[in-house]
Protein backbone atom coordinates (compact mmCIF):
# COMPACT_ATOMS: atom_id res chain seq x y z
CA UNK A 1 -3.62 30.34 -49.67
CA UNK A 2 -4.93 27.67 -46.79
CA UNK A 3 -6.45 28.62 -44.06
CA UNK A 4 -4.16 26.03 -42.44
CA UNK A 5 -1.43 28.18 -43.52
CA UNK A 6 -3.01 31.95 -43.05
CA UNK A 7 -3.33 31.05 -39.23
CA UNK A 8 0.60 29.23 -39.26
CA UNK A 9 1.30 32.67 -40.49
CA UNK A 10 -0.55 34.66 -37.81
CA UNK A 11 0.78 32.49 -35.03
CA UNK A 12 4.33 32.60 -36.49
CA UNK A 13 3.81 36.78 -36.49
CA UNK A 14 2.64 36.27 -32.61
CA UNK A 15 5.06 35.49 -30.31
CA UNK A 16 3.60 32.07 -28.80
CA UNK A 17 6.17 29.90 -30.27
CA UNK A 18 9.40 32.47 -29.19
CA UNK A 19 8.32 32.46 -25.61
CA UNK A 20 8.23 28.78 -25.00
CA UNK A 21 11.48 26.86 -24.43
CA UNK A 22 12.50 24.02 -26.49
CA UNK A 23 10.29 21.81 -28.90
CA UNK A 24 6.22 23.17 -29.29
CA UNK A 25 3.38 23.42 -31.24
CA UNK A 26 0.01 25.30 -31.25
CA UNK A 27 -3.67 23.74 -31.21
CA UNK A 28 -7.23 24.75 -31.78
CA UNK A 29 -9.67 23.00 -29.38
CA UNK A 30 -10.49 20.02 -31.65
CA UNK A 31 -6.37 19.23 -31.52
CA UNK A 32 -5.50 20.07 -34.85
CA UNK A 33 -2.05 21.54 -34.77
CA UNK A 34 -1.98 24.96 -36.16
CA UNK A 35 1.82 25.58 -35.87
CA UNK A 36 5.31 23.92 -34.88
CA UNK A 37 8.24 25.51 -34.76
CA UNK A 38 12.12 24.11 -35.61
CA UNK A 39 12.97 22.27 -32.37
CA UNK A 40 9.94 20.12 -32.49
CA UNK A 41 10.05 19.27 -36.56
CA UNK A 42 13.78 18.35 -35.67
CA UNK A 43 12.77 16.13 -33.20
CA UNK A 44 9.95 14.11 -35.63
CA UNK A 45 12.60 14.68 -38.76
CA UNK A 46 9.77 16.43 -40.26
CA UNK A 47 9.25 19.14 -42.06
CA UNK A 48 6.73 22.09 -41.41
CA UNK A 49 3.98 21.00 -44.39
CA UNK A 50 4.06 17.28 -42.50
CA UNK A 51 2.97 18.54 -39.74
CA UNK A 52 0.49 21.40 -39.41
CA UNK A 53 -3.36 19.98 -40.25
CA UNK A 54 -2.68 17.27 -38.66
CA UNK A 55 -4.29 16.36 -34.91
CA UNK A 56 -1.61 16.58 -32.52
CA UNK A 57 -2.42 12.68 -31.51
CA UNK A 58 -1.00 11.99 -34.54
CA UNK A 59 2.63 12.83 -33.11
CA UNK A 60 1.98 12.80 -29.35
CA UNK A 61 0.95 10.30 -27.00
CA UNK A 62 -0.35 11.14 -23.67
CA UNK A 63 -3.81 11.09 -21.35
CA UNK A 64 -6.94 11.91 -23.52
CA UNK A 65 -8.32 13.91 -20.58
CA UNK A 66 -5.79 16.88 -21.24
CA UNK A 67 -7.08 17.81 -24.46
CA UNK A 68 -10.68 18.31 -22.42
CA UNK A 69 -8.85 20.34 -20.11
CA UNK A 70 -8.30 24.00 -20.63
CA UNK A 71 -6.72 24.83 -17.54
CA UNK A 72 -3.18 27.30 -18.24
CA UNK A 73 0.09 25.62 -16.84
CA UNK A 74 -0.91 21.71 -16.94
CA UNK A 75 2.07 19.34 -16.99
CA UNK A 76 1.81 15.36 -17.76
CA UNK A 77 4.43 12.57 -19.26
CA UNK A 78 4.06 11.44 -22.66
CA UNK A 79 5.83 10.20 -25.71
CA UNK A 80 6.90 11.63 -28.97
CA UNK A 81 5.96 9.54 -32.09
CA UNK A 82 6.72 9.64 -36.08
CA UNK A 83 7.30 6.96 -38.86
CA UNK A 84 11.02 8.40 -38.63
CA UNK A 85 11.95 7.61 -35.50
CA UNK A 86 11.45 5.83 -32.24
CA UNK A 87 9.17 6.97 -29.49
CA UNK A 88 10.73 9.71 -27.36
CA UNK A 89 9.68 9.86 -23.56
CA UNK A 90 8.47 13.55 -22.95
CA UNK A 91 7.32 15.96 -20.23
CA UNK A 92 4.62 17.67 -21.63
CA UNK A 93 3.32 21.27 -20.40
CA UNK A 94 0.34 23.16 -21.77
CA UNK A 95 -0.33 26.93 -21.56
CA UNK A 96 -3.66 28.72 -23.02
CA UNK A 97 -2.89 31.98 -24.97
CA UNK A 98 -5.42 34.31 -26.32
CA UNK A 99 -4.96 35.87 -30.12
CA UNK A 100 -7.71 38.44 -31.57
CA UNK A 101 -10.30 36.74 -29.34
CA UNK A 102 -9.50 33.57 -29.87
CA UNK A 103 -8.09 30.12 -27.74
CA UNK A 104 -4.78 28.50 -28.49
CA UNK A 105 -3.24 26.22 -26.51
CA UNK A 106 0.61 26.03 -26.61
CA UNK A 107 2.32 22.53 -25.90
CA UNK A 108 5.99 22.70 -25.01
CA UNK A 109 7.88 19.01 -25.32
CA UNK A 110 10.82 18.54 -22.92
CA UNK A 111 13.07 15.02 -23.77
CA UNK A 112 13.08 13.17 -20.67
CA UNK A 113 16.77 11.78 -22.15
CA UNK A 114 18.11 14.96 -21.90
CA UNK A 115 16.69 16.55 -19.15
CA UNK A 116 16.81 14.07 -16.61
CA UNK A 117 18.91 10.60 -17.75
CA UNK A 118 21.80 13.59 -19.06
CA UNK A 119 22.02 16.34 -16.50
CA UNK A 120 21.18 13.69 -13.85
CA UNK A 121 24.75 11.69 -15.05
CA UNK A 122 26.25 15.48 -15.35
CA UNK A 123 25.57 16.32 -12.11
CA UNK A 124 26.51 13.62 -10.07
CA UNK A 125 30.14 13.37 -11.79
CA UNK A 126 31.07 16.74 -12.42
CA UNK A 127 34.80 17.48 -10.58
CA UNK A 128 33.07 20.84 -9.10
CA UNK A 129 30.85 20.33 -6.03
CA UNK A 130 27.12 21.49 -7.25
CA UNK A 131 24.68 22.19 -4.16
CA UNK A 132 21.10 23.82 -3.72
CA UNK A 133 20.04 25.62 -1.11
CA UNK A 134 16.17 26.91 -0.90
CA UNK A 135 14.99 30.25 -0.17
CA UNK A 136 14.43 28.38 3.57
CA UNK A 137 18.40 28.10 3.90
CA UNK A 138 17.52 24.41 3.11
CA UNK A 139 20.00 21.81 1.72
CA UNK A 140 17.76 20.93 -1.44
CA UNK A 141 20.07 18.75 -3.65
CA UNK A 142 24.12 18.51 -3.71
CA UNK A 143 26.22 16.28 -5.71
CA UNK A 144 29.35 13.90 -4.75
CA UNK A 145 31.64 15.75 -5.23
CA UNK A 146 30.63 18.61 -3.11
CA UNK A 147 29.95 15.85 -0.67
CA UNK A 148 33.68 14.73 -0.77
CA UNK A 149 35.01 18.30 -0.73
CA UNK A 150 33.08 18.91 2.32
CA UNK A 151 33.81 15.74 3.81
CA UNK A 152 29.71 15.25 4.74
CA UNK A 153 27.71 12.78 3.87
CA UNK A 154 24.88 13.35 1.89
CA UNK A 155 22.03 11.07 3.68
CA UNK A 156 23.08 12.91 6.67
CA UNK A 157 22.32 16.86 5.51
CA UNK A 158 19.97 16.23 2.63
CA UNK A 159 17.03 18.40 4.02
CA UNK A 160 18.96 19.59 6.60
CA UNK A 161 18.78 23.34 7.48
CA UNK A 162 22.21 25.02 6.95
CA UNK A 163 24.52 25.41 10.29
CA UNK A 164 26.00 28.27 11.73
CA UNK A 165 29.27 26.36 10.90
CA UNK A 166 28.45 25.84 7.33
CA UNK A 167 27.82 29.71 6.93
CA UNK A 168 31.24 30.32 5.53
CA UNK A 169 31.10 28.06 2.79
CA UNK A 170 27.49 29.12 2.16
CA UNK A 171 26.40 32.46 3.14
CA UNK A 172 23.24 34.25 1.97
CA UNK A 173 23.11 35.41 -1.37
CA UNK A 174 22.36 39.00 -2.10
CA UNK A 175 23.60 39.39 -5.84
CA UNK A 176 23.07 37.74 -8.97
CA UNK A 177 26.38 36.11 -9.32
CA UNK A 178 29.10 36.21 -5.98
CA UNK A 179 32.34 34.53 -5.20
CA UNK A 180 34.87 34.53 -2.47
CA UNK A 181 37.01 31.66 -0.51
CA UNK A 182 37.14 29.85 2.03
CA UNK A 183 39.45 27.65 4.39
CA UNK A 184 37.11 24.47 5.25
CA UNK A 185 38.77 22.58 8.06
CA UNK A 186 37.68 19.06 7.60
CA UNK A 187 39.24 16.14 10.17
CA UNK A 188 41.58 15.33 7.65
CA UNK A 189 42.95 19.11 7.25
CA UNK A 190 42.02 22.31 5.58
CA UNK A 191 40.86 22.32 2.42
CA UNK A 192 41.05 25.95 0.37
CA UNK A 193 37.74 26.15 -1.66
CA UNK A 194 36.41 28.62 -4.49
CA UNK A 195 33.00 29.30 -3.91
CA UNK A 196 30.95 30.83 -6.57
CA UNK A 197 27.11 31.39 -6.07
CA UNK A 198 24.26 32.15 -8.14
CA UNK A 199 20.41 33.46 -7.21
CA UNK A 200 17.92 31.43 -8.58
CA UNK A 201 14.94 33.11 -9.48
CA UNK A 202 11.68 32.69 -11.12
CA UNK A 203 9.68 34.15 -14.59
CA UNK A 204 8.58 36.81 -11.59
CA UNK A 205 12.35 37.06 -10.93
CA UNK A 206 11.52 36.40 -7.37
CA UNK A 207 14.05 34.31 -5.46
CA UNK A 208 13.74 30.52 -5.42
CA UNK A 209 17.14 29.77 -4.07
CA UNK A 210 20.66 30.02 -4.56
CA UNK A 211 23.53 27.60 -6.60
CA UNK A 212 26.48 27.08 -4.68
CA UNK A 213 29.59 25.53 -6.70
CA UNK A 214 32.76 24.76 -4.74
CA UNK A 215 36.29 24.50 -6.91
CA UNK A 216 39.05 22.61 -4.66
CA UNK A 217 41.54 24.82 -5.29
CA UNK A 218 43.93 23.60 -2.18
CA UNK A 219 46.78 22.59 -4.76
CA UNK A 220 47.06 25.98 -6.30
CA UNK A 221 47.50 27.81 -3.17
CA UNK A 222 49.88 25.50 -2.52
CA UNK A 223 51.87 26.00 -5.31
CA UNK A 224 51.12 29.79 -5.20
CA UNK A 225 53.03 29.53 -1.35
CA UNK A 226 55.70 27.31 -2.67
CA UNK A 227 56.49 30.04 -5.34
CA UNK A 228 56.54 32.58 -3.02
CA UNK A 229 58.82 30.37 -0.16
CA UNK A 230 61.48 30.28 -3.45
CA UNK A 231 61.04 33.74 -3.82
CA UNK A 232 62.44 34.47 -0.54
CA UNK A 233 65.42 32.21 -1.20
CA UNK A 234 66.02 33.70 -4.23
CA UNK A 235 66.00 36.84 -2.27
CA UNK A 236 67.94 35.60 0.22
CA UNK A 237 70.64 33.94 -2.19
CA UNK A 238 71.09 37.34 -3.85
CA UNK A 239 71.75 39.10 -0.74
CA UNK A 240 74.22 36.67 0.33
CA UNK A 241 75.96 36.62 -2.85
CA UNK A 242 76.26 40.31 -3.54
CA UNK A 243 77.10 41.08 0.47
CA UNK A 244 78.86 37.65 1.86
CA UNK A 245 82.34 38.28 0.55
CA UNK A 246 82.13 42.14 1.45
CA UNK A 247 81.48 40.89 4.98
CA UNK A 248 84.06 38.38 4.91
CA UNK A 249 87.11 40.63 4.02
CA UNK A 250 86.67 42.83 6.98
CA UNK A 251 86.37 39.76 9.40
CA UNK A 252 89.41 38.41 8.17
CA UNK A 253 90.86 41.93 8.68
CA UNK A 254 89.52 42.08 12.57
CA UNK A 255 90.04 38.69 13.17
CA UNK A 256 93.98 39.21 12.16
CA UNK A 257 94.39 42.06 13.89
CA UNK A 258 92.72 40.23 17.32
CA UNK A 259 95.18 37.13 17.08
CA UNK A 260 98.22 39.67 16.60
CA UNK A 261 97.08 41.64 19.92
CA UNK A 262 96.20 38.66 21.73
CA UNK A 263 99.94 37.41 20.60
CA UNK A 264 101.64 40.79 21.40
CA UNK A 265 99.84 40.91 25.49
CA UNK A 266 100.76 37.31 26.07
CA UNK A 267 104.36 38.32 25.03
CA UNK A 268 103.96 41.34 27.69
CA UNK A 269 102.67 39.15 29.84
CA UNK A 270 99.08 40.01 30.45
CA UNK A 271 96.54 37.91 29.98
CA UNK A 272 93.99 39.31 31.95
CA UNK A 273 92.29 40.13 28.43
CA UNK A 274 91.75 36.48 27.11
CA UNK A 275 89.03 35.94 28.34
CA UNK A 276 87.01 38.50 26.53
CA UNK A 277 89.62 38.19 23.25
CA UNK A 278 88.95 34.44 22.65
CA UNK A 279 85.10 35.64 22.98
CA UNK A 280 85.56 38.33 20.14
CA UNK A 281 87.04 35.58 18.29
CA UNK A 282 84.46 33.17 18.56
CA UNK A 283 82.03 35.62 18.03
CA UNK A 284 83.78 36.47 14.60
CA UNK A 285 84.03 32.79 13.61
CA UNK A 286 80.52 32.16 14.22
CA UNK A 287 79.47 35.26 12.03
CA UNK A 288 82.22 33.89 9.80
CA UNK A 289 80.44 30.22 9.42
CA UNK A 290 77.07 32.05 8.82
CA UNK A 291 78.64 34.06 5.86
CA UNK A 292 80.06 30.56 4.87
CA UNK A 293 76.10 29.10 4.65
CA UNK A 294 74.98 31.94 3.43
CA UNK A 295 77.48 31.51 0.26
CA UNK A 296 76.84 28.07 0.04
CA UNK A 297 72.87 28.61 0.55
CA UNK A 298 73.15 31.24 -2.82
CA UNK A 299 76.32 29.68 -5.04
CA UNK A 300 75.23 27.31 -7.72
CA UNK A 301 77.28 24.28 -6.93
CA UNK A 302 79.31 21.96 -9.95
CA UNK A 303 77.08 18.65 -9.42
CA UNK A 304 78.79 15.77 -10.67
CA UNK A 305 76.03 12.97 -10.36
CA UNK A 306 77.59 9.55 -10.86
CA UNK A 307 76.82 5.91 -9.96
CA UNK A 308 77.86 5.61 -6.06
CA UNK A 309 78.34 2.69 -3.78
CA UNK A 310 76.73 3.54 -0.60
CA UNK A 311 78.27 0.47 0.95
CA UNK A 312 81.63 2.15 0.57
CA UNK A 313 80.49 5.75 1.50
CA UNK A 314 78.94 5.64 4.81
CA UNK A 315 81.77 3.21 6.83
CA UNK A 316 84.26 5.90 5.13
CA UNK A 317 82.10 8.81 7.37
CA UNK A 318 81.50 6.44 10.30
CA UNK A 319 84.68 7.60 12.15
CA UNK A 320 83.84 11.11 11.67
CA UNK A 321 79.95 10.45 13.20
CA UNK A 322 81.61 8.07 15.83
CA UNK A 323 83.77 10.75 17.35
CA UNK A 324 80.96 13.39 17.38
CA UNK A 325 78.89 10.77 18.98
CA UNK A 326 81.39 9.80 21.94
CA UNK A 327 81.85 13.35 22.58
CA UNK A 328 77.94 12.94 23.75
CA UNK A 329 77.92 9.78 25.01
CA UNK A 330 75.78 8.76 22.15
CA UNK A 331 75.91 4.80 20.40
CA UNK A 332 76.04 5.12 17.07
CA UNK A 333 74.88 1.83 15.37
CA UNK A 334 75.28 0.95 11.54
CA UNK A 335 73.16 -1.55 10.93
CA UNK A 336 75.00 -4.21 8.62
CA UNK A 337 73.46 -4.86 5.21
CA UNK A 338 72.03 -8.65 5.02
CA UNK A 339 71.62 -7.97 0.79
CA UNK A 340 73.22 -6.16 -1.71
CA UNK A 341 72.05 -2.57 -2.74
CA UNK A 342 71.95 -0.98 -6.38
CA UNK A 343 74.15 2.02 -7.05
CA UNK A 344 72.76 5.53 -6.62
CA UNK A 345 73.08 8.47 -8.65
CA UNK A 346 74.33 11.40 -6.88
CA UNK A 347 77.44 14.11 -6.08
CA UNK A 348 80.00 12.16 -2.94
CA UNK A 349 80.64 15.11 -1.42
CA UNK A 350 77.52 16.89 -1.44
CA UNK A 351 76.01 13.70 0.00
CA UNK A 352 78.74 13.67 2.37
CA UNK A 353 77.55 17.20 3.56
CA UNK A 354 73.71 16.14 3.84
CA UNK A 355 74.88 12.93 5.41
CA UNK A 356 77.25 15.14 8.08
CA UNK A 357 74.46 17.42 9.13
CA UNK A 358 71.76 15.11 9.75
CA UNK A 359 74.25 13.05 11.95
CA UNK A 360 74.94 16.15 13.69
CA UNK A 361 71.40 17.50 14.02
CA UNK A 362 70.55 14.25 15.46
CA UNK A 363 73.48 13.92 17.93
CA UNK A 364 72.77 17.63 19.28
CA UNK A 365 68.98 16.80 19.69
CA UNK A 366 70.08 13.84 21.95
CA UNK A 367 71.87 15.97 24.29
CA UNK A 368 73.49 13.34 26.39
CA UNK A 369 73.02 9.59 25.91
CA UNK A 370 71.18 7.90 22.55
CA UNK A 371 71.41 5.98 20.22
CA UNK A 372 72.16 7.07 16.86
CA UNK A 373 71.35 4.26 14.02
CA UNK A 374 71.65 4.59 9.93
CA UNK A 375 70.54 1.58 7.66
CA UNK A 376 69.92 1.44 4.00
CA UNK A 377 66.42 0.13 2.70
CA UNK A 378 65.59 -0.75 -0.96
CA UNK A 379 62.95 -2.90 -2.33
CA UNK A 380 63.61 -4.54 -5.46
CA UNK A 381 60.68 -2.75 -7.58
CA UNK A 382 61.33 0.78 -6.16
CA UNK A 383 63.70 3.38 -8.23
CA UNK A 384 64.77 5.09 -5.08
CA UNK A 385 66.99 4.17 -2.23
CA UNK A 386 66.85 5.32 1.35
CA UNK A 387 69.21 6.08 4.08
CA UNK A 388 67.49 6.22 7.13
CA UNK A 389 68.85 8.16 10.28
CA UNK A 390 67.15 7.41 13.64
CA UNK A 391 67.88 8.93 16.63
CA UNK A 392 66.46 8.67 20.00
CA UNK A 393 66.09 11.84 20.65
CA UNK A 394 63.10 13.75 22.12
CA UNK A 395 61.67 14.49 18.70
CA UNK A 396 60.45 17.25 16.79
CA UNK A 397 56.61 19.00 17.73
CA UNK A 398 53.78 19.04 15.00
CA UNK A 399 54.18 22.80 14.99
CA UNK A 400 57.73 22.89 14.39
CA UNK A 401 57.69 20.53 11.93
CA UNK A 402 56.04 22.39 9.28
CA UNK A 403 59.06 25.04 9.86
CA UNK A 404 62.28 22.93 10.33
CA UNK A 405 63.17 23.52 6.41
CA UNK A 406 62.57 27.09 6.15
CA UNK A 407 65.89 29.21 6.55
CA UNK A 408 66.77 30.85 9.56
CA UNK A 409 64.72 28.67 11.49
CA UNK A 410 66.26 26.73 14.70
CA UNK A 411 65.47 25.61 17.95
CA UNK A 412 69.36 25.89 18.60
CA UNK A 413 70.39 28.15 20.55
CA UNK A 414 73.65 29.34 18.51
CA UNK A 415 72.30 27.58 15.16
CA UNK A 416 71.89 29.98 12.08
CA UNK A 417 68.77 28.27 10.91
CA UNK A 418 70.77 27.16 7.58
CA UNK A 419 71.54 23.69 7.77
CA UNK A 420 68.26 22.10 7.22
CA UNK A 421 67.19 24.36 4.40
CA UNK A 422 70.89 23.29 2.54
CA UNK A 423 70.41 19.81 3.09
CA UNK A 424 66.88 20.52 1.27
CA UNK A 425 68.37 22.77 -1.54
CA UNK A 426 71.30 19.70 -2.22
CA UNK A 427 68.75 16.59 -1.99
CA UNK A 428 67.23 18.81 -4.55
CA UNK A 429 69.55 19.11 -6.74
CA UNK A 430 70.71 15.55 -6.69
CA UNK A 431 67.25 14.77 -7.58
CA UNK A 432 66.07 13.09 -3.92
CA UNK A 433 64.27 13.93 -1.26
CA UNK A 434 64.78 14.43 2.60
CA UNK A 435 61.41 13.28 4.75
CA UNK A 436 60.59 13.25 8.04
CA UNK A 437 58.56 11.35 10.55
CA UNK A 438 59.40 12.33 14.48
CA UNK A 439 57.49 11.38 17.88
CA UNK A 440 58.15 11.93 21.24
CA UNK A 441 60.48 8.29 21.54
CA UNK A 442 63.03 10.09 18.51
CA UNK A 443 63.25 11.32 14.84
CA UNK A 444 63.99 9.39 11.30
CA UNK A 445 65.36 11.37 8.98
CA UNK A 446 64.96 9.56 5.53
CA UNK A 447 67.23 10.56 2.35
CA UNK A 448 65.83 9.10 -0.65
CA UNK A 449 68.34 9.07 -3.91
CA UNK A 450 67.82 7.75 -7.37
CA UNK A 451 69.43 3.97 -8.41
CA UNK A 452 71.38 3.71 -11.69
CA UNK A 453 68.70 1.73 -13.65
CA UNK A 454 69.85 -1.22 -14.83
CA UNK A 455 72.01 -2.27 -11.62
């Protein structure tokens, strides 16, 4: 047996190699390379018998002066070099380890390619923002994307010291591994982000830092409140349906019995009462009307979605709209169509009902005196079609706006609240869309509905 190979073994039996990271070898002082271990044959394509004997110069190029040096924890660039393949750029790192008396020196071989080109390209484009903070609460490093989800930009807080107004989205660490969220309000909104953080530590396991990765997850609390908004009407439609017509039957019981006492004192001759009779009964028809959109908020509804000439449909409801309007002193303007529009696809009476209530809304948000205008809008490569409704009203507030949909919900001060939220439900289910833009001169509702294809 060699003595190349009895001191291979010893060194394999030692645990030099297993406590070095990645691709090394082990030297004597004159260079000759004693062992190798997998990572670093790979890395040649050689195998262990190629190797070992050899001087490390052989397979390694880098300054001559670190072979003369014998000081632990030395670090230098260098290249990686065998018959098999082509040079391999290297950081190089030495360490001095005693065995039974004796010097070895233990050189570890890190690919620049991977560790730097790789991770460099990794880092900058991974979807989750990536940022390093020091042990000095100092911005070390931080990716684009984190940049983007924080809305900073990254020449500005490079370096920078972390702000009291960052401290949400980066608090200090005190465990291993911590998570939580957060609500970052950035000037274009609020922005729901995932924060999980990580201590970085050293081979002393002392703290050098902490890893801060931010997940947008804004669209899945989103979706998490839309789920539970649907909930509620679900709710809601299942306590209308199972109570709405148990209501109803004793109204219509009262009410009768109200009209046939009303009828029976105006017969006697006193009608001193009617006054608080024909409030009882208005009272009774307005509880009636909510049962009514209650029922019609819960009921699935028989859609029948055919092709349907707007052109037609809206001067047929123009009367109906005109004689609301007057009743307000309210202009209501149809502006006439200078090209021909495609068929849409959707229910005529349901649209008639979305088309009824927005007219109304807009003539009760008027008050007295307005102008009330609907037009039609397509462009030739869009697959929608909108009605627009603009009133000149004194339009809806930012705050309210985010609630107008949700049932029960009114600025009115005898509305149910229900309107809005049916309009929604029916647009819906005719496969449209209601949107809204409002500012203080007036409102614009827009419908948009689907065009036969092909018209």
């Amino acid at each position: 047996m060699s003595i190349a190979y009895r001191i291979d073994k010893l060194i394999e039996e030692s645990s030099f190699l297993n406590e070095v990271p990645g691709a090394s070898v082990v030297i004597d002082k004159t260079g000759v390379i004693l062992s190798s271990n997998g990572p670093f044959q790979r890395l040649l394509q050689l195998n262990r018998k190629q190797i070992i004997g050899k001087q490390l110069t052989q397979f390694v190029l880098f300054p001559n002066e670190l072979l003369s040096q014998q000081d632990d924890g030395l670090h230098c660039q260098g290249q990686l070099v065998s018959q098999k393949v082509s040079p391999i750029p290297v950081n190089i790192e030495m360490k001095v380890k005693m065995e039974r008396g004796k010097s070895y020196y233990v050189f570890s071989f890190h690919p620049e390619y991977y560790f730097q080109s790789v991770l460099r390209q990794a880092f900058a484009s991974l979807p989750i923002g990536i940022v390093f903070v020091s042990t000095e609460r100092m911005i070390f490093d931080l990716n684009e994307t984190a940049c983007s989800l924080l809305e900073l930009d990254r020449r500005e807080i490079l370096y920078s010291t972390i702000r009291q107004d960052w401290c949400s989205v980066f608090p200090p660490v005190h465990q291993s591994i911590e998570q939580h969220e957060v609500i970052h309000k950035t000037a274009a909104g609020e922005r729901d982000l995932l924060v999980t953080t990580k201590q970085l530590v050293n081979e002393q396991k002392e703290s050098r830092g902490a890893l801060y990765l931010l997940e947008d997850i804004t669209d899945i609390r989103s979706l998490e409140r839309q789920i539970l908004y649907y909930n509620r009407l679900a709710t809601i439609g299942q306590i209308a349906a199972g109570s709405a017509h148990e209501i109803r039957n004793p109204l219509t019981s009262v009410k009768g019995f109200l009209q046939m006492f009303q009828q029976q004192l105006h017969e006697g001759g006193h009608t001193q009462h009617d006054l608080y009779i024909e409030l009882m009964l208005k009272e009774i028809n307005r509880i009636s009307r909510l049962v009514g959109e209650f029922l019609c908020l819960s009921k699935p509804r028989q859609i029948e979605r055919k092709p349907l000439d707007l052109f037609q449909l809206i001067p047929e409801l123009a009367p109906i709209i005109r004689s609301e309007a007057i009743l307000h002193n309210i202009e209501l303007v149809i502006e006439p169509l200078t090209k021909p529009v495609p068929l849409v696809l959707a229910d005529a009476e349901l649209l008639k009902q979305v088309l009824l209530n927005l007219s109304k809304n807009a003539i009760e948000a008027m008050g007295h005196g307005g102008e009330l205008r609907i037009s039609l809008d397509h462009q030739k490569e869009q697959k929608q079609l909108f009605i627009h409704l603009i009133d000149t009203g004194p339009g809806i507030s930012a705050h309210f706006m985010k609630q107008i949909f949700k049932p029960f919900f009114t600025t009115k001060e005898k509305g149910t609240g229900l309107g809005l939220s049916i309009c929604k439900q029916i647009m819906k289910e005719l496969k449209g869309e209601i949107l809204v833009d409002s500012n203080q001169h007036g409102s614009t509702f827009s419908i948009s509905l689907p065009v036969v294809m092909g018209d």
